[in-house]
Protein backbone atom coordinates (compact mmCIF):
# COMPACT_ATOMS: atom_id res chain seq x y z
CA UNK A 1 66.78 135.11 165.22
CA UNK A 2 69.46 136.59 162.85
CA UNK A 3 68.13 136.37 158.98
CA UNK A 4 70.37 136.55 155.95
CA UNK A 5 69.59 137.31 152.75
CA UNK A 6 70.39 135.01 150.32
CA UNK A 7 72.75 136.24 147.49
CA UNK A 8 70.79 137.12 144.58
CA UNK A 9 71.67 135.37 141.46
CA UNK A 10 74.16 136.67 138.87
CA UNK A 11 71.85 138.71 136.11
CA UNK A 12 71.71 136.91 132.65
CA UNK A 13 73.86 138.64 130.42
CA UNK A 14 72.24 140.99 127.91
CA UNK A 15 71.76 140.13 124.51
CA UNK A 16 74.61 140.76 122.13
CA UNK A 17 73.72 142.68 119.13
CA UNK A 18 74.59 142.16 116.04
CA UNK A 19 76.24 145.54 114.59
CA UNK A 20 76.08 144.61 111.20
CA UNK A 21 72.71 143.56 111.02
CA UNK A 22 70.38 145.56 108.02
CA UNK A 23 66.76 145.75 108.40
CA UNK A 24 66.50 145.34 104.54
CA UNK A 25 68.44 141.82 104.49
CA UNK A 26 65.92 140.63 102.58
CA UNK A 27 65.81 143.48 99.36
CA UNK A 28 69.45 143.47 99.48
CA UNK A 29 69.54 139.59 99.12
CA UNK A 30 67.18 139.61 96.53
CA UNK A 31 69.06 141.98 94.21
CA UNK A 32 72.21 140.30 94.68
CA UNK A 33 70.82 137.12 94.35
CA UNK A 34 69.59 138.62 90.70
CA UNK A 35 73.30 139.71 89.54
CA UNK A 36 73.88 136.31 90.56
CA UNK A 37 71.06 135.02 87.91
CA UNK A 38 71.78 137.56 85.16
CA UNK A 39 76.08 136.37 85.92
CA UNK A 40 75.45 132.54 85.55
CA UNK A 41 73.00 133.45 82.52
CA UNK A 42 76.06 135.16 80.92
CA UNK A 43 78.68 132.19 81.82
CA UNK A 44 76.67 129.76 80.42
CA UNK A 45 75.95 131.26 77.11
CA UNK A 46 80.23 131.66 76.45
CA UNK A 47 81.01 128.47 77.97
CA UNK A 48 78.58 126.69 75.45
CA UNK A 49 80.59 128.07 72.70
CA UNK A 50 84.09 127.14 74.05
CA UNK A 51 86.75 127.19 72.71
CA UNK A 52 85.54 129.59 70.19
CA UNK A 53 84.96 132.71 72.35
CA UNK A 54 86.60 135.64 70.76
CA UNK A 55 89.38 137.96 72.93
CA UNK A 56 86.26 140.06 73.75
CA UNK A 57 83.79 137.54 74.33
CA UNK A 58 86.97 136.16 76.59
CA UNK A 59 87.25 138.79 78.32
CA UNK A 60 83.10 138.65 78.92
CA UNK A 61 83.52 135.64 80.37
CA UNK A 62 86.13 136.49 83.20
CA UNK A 63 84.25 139.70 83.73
CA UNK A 64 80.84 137.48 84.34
CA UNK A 65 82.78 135.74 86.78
CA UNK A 66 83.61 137.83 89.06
CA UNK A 67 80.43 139.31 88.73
CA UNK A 68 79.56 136.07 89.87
CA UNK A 69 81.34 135.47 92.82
CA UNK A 70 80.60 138.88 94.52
CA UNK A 71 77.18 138.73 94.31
CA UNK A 72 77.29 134.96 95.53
CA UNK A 73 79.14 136.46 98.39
CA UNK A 74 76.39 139.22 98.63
CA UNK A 75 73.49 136.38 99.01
CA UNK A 76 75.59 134.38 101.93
CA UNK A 77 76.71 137.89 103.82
CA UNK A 78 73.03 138.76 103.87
CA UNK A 79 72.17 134.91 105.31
CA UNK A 80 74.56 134.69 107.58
CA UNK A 81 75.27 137.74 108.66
CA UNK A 82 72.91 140.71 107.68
CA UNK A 83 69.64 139.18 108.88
CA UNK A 84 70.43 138.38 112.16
CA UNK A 85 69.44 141.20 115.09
CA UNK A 86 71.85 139.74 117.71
CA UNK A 87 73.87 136.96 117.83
CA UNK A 88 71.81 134.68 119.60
CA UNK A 89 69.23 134.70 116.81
CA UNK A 90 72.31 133.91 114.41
CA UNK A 91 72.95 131.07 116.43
CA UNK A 92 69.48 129.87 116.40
CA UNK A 93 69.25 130.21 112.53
CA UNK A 94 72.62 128.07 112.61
CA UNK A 95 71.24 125.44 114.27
CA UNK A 96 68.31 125.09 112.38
CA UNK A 97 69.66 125.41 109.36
CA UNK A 98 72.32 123.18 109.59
CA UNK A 99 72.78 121.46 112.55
CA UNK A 100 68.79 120.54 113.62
CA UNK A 101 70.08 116.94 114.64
CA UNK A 102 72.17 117.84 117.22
CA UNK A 103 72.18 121.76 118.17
CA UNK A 104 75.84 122.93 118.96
CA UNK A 105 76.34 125.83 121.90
CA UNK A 106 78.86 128.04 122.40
CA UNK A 107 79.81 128.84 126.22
CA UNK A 108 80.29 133.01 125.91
CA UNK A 109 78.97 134.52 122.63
CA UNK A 110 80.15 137.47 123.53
CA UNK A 111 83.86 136.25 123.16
CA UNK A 112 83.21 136.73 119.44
CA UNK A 113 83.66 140.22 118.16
CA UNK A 114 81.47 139.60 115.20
CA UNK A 115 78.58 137.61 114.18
CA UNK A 116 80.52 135.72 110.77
CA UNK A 117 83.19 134.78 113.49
CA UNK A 118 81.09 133.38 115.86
CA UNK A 119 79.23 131.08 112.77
CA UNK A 120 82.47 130.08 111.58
CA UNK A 121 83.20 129.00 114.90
CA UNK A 122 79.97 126.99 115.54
CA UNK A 123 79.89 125.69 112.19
CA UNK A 124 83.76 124.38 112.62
CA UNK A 125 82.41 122.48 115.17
CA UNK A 126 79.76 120.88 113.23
CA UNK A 127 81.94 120.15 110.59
CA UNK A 128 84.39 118.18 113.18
CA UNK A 129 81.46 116.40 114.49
CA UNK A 130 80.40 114.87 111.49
CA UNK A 131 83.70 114.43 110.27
CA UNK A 132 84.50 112.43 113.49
CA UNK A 133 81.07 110.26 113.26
CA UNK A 134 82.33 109.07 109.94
CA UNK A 135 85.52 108.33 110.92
CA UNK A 136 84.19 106.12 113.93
CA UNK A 137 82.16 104.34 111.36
CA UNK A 138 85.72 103.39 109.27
CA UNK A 139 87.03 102.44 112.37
CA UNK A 140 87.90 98.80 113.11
CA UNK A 141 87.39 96.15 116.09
CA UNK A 142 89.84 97.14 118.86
CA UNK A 143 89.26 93.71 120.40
CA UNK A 144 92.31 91.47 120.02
CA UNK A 145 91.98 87.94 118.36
CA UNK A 146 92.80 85.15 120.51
CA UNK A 147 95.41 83.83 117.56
CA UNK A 148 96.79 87.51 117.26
CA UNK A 149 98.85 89.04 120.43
CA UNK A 150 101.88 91.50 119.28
CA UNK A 151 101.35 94.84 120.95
CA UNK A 152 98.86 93.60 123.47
CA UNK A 153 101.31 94.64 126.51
CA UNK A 154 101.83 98.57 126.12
CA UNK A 155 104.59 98.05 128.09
CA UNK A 156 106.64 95.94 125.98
CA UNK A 157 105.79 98.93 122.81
CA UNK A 158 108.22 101.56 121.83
CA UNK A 159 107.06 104.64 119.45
CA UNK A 160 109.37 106.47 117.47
CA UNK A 161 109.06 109.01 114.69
CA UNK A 162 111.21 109.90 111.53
CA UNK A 163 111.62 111.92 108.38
CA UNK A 164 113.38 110.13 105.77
CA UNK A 165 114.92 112.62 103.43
CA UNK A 166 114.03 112.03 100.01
CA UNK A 167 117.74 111.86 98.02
CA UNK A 168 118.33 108.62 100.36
CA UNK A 169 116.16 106.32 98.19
CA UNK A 170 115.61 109.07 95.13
CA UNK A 171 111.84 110.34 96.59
CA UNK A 172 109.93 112.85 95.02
CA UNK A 173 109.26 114.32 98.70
CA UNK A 174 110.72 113.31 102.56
CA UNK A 175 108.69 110.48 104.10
CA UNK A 176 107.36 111.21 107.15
CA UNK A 177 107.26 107.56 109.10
CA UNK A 178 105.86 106.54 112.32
CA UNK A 179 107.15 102.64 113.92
CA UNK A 180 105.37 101.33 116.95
CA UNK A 181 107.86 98.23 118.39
CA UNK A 182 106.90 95.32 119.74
CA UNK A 183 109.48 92.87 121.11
CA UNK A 184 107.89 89.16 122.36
CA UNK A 185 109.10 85.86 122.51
CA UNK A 186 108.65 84.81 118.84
CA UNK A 187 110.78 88.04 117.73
CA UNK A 188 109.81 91.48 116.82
CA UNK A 189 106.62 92.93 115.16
CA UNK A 190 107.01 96.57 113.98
CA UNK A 191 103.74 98.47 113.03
CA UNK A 192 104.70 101.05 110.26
CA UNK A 193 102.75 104.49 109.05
CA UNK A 194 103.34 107.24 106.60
CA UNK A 195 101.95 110.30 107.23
CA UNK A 196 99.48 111.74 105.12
CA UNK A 197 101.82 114.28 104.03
CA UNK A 198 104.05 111.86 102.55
CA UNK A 199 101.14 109.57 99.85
CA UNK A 200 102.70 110.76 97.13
CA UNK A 201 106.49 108.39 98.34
CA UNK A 202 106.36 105.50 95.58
CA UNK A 203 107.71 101.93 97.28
CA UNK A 204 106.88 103.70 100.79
CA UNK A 205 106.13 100.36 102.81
CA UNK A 206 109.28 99.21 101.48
CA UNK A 207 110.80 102.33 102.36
CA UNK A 208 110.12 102.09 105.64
CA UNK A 209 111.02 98.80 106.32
CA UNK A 210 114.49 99.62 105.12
CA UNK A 211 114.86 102.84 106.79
CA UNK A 212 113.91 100.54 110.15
CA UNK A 213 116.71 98.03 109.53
CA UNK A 214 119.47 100.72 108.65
CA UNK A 215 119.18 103.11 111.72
CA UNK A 216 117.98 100.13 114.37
CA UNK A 217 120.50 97.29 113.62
CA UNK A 218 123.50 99.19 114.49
CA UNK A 219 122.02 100.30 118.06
CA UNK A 220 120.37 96.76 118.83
CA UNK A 221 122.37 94.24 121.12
CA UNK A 222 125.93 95.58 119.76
CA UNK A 223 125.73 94.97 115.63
CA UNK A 224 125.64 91.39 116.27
CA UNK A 225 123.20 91.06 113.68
CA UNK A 226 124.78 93.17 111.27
CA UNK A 227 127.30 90.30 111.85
CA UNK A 228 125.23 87.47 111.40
CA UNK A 229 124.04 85.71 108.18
CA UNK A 230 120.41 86.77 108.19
CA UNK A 231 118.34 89.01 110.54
CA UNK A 232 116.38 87.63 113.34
CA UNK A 233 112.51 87.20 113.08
CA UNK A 234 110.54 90.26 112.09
CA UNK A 235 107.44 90.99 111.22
CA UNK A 236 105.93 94.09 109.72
CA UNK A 237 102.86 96.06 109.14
CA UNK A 238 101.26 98.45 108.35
CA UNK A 239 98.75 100.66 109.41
CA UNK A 240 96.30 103.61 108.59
CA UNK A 241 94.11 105.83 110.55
CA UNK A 242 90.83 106.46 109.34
CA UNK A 243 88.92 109.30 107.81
CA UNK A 244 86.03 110.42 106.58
CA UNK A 245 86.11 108.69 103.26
CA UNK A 246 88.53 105.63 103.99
CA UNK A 247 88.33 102.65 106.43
CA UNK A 248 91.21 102.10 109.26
CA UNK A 249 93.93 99.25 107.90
CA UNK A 250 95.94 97.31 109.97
CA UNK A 251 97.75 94.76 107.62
CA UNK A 252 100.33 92.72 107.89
CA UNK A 253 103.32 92.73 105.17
CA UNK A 254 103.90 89.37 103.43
CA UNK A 255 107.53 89.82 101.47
CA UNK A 256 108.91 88.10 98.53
CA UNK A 257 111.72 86.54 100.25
CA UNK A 258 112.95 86.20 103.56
CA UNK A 259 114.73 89.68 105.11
CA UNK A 260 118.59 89.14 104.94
CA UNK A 261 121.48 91.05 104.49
CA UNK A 262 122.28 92.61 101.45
CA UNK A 263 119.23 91.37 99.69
CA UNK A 264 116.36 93.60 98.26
CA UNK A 265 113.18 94.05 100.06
CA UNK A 266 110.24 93.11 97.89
CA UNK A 267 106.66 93.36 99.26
CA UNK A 268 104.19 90.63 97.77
CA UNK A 269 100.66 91.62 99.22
CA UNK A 270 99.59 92.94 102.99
CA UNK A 271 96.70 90.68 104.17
CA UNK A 272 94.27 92.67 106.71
CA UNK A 273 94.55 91.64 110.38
CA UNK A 274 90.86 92.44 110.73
CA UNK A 275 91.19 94.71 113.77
CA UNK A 276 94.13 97.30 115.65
CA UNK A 277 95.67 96.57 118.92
CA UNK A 278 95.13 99.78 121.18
CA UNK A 279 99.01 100.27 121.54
CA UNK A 280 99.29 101.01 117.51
CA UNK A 281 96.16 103.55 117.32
CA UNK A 282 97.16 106.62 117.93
CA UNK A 283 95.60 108.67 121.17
CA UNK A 284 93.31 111.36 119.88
CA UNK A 285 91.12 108.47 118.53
CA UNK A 286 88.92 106.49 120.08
CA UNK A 287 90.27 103.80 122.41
CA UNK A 288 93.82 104.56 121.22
CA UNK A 289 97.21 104.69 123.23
CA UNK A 290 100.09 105.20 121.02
CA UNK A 291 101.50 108.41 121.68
CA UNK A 292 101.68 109.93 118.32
CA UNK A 293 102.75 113.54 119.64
CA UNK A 294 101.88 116.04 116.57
CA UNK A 295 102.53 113.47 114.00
CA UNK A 296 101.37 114.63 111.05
CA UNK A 297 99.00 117.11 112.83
CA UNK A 298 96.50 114.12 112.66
CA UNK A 299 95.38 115.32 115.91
CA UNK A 300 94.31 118.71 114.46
CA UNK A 301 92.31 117.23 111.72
CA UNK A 302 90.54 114.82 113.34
CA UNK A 303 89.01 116.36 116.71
CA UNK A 304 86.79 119.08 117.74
CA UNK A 305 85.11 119.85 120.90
CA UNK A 306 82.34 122.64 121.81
């Protein structure tokens, strides 16, 4: 009978050291962590007697604070970095310091070539996890009401992005704009976004809607409607994504007047739709399918894998 041996098993890797660990963390910590104390001791005193610190007690002041901030950055090289043997006992004093709830792991510590990078990695990670668990708390109902049906057929949608240069309508900054499209039997329903980048645009949702009518009327079914007495049936909204401090909108614009040509848009009020189709949520969140691309590098900001 012919016997094989079975492979052995790969051997674990060894431990990773950490080459900047000191064996007197602690002493070193402790007298940094004292210029610290003796710094803020100093700051306070002068700030209490702002603004009448004389040029030299001035010039006390800004000296305390530096003193400050390098022996602040002392204390947190010694935590984070200094007391740590290898870099899996780094990672274990990460996770229990900060991330007990739900550990994070990194696949190859020894892709990291030093033990501060390899906690700013994990602790990037954390970050983006609780940043994404609030932003699936602000996020609202993707189911559609039965009274509410633009956008429900992704194949009737049409994305398109565009930068509208400020000196067209006299903006402090270009406005970056995002339209989703939606063309049904009862006329058109365009879902409108600024990016983050562009808050600070005053009059943006009307903005937008005008920047939609001037570059889509002349390429839609010939210019007949530039033609015609007043524009077909439109309806707009708005929308915005959630973060970590702000709840997901989806709104529908209610104007003034009636959208014809020549006359000024004027927005009265945007009542809430209560939810978002899937078609107008962009892909990197949860449940969405508009294809955003790197819109506003929304993308960046708001994922994070281990």
């Amino acid at each position: 009978m012919h016997m094989t041996n079975a492979p052995a098993p790969p051997p674990h890797p060894p431990v990773k050291l950490n080459a900047d660990y000191h064996p007197d963390w602690e002493q070193r910590h402790d007298d940094a962590n004292a210029r610290r104390e003796a710094a803020w001791a100093v700051k306070a005193r002068l700030l209490s007697r702002l603004p009448n610190l004389t040029d030299a007690e001035r010039t006390d002041l800004a000296g305390a604070n530096v003193e400050w901030e390098a022996a602040h950055q002392l204390c947190m090289l010694c935590l984070d970095t200094y007391q740590h043997r290898t870099f899996e006992d780094a990672m274990a004093w990460l996770n229990q310091t900060f991330c007990s709830t739900a550990p994070v792991s990194l696949p190859d510590l020894h892709a990291f070539s030093d033990v501060r990078q390899l906690i700013k990695a994990a602790y990037r990670i954390h970050s983006k996890r609780l940043e994404m668990e609030a932003i699936e708390r602000n996020m609202l109902d993707l189911l559609q009401p039965v009274d509410f049906l633009p956008f429900s057929d992704l194949a009737k949608c049409m994305t398109w992005e565009v930068i509208i240069p400020s000196h067209h309508y006299r903006t402090t900054i270009d406005v970056h704009a995002h339209y989703t499209v939606y063309e049904a039997d009862d006329g058109m329903h365009v879902a409108m976004q600024t990016a983050r980048l562009s808050m600070g645009a005053i009059n943006a949702c009307e903005i937008l809607i005008e920047e939609f009518l001037r570059q889509r009327i002349s390429q839609w079914t010939e210019r007949r409607w530039f033609f015609a007495k007043k524009l077909p049936a439109i309806t707009f909204y708005t929308y915005m994504p959630p973060c970590e401090y702000s709840k997901e909108m989806f709104d529908r614009v209610e104007l003034s007047a009636p959208l014809a040509r020549g006359k000024r848009i004027s927005v009265a009020r945007w009542p809430s739709v209560g939810c978002v189709p899937a078609a107008v949520r962009p892909n990197w969140l949860p449940g969405g399918l508009a294809d955003w691309g790197t819109f506003d590098n929304d993308a960046d900001t708001c994922t994070g894998a281990d």
